[in-house]
N, C-alpha and C. Protein backbone atom coordinates (compact mmCIF):
# COMPACT_ATOMS: atom_id res chain seq x y z
N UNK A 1 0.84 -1.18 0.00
CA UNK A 1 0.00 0.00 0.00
C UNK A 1 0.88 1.24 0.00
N UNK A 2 0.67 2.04 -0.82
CA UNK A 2 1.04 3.32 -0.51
C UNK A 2 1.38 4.17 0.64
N UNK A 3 2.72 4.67 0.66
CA UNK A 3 2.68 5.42 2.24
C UNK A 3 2.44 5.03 3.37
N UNK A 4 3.04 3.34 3.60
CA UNK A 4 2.63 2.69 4.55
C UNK A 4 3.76 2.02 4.51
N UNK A 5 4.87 1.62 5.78
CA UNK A 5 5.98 1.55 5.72
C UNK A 5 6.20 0.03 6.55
N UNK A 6 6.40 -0.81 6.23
CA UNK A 6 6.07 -2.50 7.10
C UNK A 6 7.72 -2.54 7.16
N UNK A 7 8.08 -3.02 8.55
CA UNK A 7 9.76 -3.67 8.87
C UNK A 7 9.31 -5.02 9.20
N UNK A 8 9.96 -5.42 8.33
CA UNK A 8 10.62 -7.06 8.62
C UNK A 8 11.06 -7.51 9.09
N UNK A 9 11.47 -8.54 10.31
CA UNK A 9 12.68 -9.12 10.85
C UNK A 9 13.60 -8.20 11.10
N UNK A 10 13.34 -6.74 12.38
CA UNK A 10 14.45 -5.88 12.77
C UNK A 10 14.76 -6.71 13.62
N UNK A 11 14.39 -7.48 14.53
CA UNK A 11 15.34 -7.79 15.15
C UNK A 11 15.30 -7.36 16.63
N UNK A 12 14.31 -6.41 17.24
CA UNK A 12 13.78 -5.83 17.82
C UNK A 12 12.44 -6.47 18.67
N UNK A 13 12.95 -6.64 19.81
CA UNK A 13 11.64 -7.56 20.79
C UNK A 13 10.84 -6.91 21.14
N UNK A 14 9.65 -7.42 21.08
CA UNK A 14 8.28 -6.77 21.89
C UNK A 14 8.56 -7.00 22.95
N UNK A 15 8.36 -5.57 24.14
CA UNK A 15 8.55 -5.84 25.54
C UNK A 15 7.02 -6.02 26.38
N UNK A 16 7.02 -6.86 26.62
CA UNK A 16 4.91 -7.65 27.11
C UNK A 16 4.77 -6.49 28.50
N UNK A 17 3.83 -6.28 28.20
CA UNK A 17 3.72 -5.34 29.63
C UNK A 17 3.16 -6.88 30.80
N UNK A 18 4.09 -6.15 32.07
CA UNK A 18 3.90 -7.01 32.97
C UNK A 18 3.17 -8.10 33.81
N UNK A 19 1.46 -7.66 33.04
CA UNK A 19 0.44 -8.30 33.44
C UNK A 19 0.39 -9.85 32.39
N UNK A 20 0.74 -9.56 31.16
CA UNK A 20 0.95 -10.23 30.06
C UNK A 20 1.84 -11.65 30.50
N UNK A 21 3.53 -11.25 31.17
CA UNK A 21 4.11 -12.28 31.58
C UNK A 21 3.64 -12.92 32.63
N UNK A 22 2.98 -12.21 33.96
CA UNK A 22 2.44 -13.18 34.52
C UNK A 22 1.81 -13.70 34.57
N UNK A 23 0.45 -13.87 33.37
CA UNK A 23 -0.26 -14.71 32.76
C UNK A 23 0.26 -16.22 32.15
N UNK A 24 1.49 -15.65 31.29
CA UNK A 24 1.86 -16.57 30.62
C UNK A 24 2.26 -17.41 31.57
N UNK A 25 2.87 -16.93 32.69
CA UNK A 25 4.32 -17.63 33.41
C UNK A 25 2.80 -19.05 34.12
N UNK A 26 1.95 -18.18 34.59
CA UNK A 26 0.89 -19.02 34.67
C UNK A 26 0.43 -20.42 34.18
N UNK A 27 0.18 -19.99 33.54
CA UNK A 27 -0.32 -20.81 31.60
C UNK A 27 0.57 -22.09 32.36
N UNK A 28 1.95 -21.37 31.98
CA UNK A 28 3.28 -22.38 31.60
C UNK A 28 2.97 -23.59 33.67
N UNK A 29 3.07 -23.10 34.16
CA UNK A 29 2.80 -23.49 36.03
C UNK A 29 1.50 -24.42 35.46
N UNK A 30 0.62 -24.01 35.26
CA UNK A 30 -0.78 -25.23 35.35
C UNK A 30 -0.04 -26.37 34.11
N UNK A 31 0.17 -26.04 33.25
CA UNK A 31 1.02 -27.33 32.14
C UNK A 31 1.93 -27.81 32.87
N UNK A 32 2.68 -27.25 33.47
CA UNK A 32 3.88 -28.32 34.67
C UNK A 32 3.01 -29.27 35.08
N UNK A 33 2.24 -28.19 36.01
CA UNK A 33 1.47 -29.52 36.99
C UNK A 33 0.56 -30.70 36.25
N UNK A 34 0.08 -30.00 35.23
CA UNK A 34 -0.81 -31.05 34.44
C UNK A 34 0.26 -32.78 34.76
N UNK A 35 1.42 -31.86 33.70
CA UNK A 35 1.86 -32.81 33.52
C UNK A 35 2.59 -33.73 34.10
N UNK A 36 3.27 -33.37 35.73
CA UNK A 36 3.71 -33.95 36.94
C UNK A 36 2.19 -34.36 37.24
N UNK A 37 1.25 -34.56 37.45
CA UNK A 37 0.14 -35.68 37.86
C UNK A 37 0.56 -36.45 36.83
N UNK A 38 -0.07 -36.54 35.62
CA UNK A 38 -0.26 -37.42 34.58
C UNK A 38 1.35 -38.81 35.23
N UNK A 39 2.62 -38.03 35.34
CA UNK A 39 3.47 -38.53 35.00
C UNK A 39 3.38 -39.46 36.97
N UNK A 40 2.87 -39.07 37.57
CA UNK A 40 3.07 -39.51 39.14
C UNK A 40 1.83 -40.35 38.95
N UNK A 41 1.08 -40.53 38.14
CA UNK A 41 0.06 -41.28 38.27
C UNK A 41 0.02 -43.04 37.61
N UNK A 42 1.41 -42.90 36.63
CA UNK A 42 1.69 -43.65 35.88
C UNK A 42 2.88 -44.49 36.88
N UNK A 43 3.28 -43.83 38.17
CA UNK A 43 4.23 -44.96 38.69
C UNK A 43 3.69 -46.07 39.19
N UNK A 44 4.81 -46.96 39.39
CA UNK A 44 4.44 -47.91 39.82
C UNK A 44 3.79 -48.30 41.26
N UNK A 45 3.76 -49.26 41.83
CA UNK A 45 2.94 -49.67 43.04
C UNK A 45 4.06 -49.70 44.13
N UNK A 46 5.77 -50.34 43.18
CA UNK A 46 7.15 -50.60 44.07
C UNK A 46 7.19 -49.25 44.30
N UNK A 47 7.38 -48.50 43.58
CA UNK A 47 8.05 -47.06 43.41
C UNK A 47 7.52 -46.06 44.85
N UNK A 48 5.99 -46.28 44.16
CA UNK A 48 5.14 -45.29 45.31
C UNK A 48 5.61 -45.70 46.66
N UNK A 49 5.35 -46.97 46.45
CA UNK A 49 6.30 -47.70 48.04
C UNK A 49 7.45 -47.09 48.57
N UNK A 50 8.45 -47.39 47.55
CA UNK A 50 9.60 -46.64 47.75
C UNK A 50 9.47 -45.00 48.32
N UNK A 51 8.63 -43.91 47.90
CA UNK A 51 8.22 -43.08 48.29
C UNK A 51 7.73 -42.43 49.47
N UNK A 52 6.90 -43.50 50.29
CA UNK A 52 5.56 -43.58 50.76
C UNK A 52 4.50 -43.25 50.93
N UNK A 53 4.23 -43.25 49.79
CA UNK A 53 2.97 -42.99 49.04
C UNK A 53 1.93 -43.81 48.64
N UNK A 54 0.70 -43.72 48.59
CA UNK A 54 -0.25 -45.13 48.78
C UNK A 54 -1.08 -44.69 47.14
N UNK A 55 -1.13 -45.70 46.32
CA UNK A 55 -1.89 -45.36 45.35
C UNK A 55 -3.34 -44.45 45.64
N UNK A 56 -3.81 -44.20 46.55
CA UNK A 56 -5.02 -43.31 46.96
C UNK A 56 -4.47 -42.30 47.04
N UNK A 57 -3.20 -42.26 47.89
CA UNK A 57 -2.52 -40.88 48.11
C UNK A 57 -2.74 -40.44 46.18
N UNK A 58 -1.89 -40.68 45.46
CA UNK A 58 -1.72 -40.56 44.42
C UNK A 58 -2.87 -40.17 43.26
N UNK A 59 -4.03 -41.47 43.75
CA UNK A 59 -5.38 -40.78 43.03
C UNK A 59 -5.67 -39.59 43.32
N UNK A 60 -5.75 -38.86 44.67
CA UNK A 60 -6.21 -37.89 44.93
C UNK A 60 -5.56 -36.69 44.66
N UNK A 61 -4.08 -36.49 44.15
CA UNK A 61 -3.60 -35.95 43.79
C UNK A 61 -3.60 -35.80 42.11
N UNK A 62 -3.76 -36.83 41.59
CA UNK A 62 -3.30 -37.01 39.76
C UNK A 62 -4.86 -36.55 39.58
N UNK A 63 -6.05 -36.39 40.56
CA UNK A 63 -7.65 -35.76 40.00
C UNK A 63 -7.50 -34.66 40.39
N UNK A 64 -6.74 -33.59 41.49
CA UNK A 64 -6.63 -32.54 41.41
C UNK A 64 -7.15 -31.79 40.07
N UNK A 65 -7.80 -30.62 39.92
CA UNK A 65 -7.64 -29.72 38.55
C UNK A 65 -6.14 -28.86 38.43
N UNK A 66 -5.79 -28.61 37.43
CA UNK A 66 -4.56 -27.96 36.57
C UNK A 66 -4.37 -26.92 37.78
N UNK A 67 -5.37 -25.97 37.80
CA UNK A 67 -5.20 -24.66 39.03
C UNK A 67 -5.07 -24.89 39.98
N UNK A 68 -5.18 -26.02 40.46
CA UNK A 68 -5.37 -25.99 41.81
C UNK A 68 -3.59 -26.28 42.55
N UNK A 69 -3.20 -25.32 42.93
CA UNK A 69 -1.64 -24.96 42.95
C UNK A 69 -1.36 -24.94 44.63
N UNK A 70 -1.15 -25.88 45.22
CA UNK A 70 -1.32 -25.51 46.78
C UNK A 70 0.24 -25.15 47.33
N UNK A 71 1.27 -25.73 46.55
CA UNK A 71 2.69 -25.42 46.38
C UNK A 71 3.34 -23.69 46.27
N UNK A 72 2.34 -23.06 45.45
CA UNK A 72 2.65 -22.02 44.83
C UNK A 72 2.49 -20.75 45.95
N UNK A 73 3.22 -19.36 45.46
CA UNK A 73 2.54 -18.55 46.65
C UNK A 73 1.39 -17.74 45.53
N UNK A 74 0.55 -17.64 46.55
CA UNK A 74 -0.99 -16.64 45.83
C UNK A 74 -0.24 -15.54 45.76
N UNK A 75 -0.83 -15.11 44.06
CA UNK A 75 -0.82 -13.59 43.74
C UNK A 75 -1.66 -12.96 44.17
């Protein structure tokens, strides 16, 4: 278009205003945890033992929801 000036690949980062990253950083915290249940839910029966941890312990943790962050400090 006419009189309309587009840069390409300067090279130059968008700086996220602050509310932006701690959203994301968010985002990224509930996908951890997703995925530490999924992965603690898949051990074994020796393992949890080894732990001491009781497969109930474990159910009740791997049904948690994504948010539910009891580790974390509240914003």
């Amino acid at each position: 278009m006419k009189g309309q000036v587009q840069v390409v690949g300067s090279g130059r980062r968008e700086v996220l205003p602050p509310w932006w990253r701690r959203a994301w950083q968010k985002v990224r915290r509930w996908r951890q945890l997703a995925r530490q249940r999924r992965q603690l839910a898949m051990l074994s029966d020796a393992t949890l033992k080894d732990i001491g941890l009781s497969r109930a312990d474990i159910w009740v943790e791997s049904h948690r929801p994504f948010w539910d962050d009891r580790g974390s400090r509240q914003d």
